[in-house]
C-alpha atoms as a PDB file:
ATOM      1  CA  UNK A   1      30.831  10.812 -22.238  1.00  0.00           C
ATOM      2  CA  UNK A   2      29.736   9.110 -19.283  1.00  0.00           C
ATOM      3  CA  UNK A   3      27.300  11.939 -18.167  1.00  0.00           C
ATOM      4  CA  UNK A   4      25.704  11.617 -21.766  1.00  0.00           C
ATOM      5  CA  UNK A   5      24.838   7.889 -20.755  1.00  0.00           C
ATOM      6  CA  UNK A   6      23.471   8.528 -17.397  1.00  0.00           C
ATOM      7  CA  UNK A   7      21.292  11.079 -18.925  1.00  0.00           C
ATOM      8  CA  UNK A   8      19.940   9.362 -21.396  1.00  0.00           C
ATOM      9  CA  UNK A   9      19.338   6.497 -18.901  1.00  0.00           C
ATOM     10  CA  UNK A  10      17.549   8.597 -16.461  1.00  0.00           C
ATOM     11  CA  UNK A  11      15.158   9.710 -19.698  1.00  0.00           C
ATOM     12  CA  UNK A  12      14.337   6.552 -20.238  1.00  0.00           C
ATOM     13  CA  UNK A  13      13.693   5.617 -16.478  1.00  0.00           C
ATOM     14  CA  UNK A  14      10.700   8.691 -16.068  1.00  0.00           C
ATOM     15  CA  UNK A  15       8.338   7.504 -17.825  1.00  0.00           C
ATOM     16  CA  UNK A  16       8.338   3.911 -15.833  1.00  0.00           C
ATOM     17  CA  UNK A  17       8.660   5.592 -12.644  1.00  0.00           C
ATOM     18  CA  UNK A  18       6.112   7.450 -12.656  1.00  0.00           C
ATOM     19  CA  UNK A  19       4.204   4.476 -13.894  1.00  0.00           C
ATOM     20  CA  UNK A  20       5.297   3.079 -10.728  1.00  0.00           C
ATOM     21  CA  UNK A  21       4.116   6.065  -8.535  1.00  0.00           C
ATOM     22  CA  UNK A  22       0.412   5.689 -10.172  1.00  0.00           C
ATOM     23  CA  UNK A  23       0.292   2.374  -9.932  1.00  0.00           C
ATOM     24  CA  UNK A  24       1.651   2.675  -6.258  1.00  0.00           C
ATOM     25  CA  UNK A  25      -1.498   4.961  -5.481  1.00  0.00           C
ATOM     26  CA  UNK A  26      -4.200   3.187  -6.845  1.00  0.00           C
ATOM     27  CA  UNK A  27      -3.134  -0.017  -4.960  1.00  0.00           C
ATOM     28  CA  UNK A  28      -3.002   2.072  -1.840  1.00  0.00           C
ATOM     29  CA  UNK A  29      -6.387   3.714  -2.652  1.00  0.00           C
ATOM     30  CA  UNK A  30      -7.547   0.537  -3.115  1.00  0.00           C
ATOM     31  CA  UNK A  31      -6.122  -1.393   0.292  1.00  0.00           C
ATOM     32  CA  UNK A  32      -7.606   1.884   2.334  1.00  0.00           C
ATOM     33  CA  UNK A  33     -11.065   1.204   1.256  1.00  0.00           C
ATOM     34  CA  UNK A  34     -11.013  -2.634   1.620  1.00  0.00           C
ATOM     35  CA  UNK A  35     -10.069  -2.021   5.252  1.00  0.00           C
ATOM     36  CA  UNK A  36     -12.594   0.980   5.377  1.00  0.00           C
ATOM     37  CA  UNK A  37     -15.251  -1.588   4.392  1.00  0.00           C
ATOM     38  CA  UNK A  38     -13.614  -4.588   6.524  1.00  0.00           C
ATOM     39  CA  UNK A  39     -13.633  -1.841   9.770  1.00  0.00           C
ATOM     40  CA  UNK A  40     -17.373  -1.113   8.941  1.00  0.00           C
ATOM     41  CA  UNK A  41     -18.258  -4.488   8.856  1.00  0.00           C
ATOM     42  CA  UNK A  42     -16.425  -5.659  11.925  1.00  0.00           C
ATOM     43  CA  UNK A  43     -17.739  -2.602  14.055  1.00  0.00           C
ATOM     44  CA  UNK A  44     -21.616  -3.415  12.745  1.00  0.00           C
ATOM     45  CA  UNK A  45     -21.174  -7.535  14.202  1.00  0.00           C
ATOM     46  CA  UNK A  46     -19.144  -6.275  16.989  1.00  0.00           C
ATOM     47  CA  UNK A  47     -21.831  -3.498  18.791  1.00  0.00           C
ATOM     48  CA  UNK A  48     -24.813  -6.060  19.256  1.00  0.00           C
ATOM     49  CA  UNK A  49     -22.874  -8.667  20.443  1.00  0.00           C
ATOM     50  CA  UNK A  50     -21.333  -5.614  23.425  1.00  0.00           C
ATOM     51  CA  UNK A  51     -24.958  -4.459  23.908  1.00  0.00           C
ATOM     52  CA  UNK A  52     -25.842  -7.981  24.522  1.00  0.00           C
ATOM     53  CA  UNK A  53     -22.926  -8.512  27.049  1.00  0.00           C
ATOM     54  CA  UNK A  54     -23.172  -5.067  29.095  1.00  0.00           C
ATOM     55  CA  UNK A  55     -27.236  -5.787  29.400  1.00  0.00           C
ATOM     56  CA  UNK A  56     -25.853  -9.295  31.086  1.00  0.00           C
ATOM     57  CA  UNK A  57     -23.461  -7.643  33.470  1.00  0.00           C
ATOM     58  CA  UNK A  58     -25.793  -4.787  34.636  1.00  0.00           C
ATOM     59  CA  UNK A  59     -28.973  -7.685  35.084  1.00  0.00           C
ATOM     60  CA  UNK A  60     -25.991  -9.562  36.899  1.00  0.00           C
ATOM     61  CA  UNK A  61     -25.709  -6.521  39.104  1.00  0.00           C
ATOM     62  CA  UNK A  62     -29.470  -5.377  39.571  1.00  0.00           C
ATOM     63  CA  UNK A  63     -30.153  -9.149  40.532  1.00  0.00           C
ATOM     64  CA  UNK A  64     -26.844  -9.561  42.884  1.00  0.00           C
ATOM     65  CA  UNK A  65     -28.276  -6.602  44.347  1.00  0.00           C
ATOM     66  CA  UNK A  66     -31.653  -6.790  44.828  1.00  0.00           C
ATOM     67  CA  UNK A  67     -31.754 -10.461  46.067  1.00  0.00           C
ATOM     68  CA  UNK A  68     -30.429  -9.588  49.241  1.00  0.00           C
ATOM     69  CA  UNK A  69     -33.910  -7.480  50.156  1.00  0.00           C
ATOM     70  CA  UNK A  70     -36.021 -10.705  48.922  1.00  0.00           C
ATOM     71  CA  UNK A  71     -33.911 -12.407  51.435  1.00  0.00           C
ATOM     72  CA  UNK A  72     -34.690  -9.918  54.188  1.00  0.00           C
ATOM     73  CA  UNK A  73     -37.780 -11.586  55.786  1.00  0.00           C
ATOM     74  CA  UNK A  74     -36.403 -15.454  56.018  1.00  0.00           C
ATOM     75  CA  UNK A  75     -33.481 -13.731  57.689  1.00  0.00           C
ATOM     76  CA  UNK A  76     -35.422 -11.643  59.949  1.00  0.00           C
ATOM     77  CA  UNK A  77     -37.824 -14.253  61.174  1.00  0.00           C
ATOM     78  CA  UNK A  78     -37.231 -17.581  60.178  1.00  0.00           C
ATOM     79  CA  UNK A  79     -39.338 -20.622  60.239  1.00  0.00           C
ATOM     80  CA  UNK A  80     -38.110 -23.111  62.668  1.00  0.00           C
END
């Protein structure tokens, strides 16, 4: 008797499980693009703005080390 009910239960219970599952998916489908799309986005604002600031740091470095050799002839003979 008690077996009959559970069966009959779980019967009843597929249908809205699986329900579930689908539903389940497309929500995940769903989430995965939006952060696809958020990813894409972020990575398109994000490279200009690091081109921008590696150009600043190698100028930073070209100037710290060329300024030296302008230097060069006020260090050799100086005016008095």
């Amino acid at each position: 008797m008690c077996c009959s009910r559970t069966s009959d239960f779980g019967d009843a219970i597929a249908p809205t499980v699986l329900k579930i599952d689908n539903m389940l998916e497309r929500i995940s489908d769903f989430l995965d693009e939006e952060i696809e799309t958020t990813l894409s986005g972020l990575t398109a604002l994000i490279e200009p703005i690091l081109i921008v600031f590696l150009g600043v740091v190698v100028g930073g470095m070209v100037i710290c080390m060329f300024l030296p050799i302008f230097k060069m002839p006020e260090i050799v003979n100086p005016k008095r």
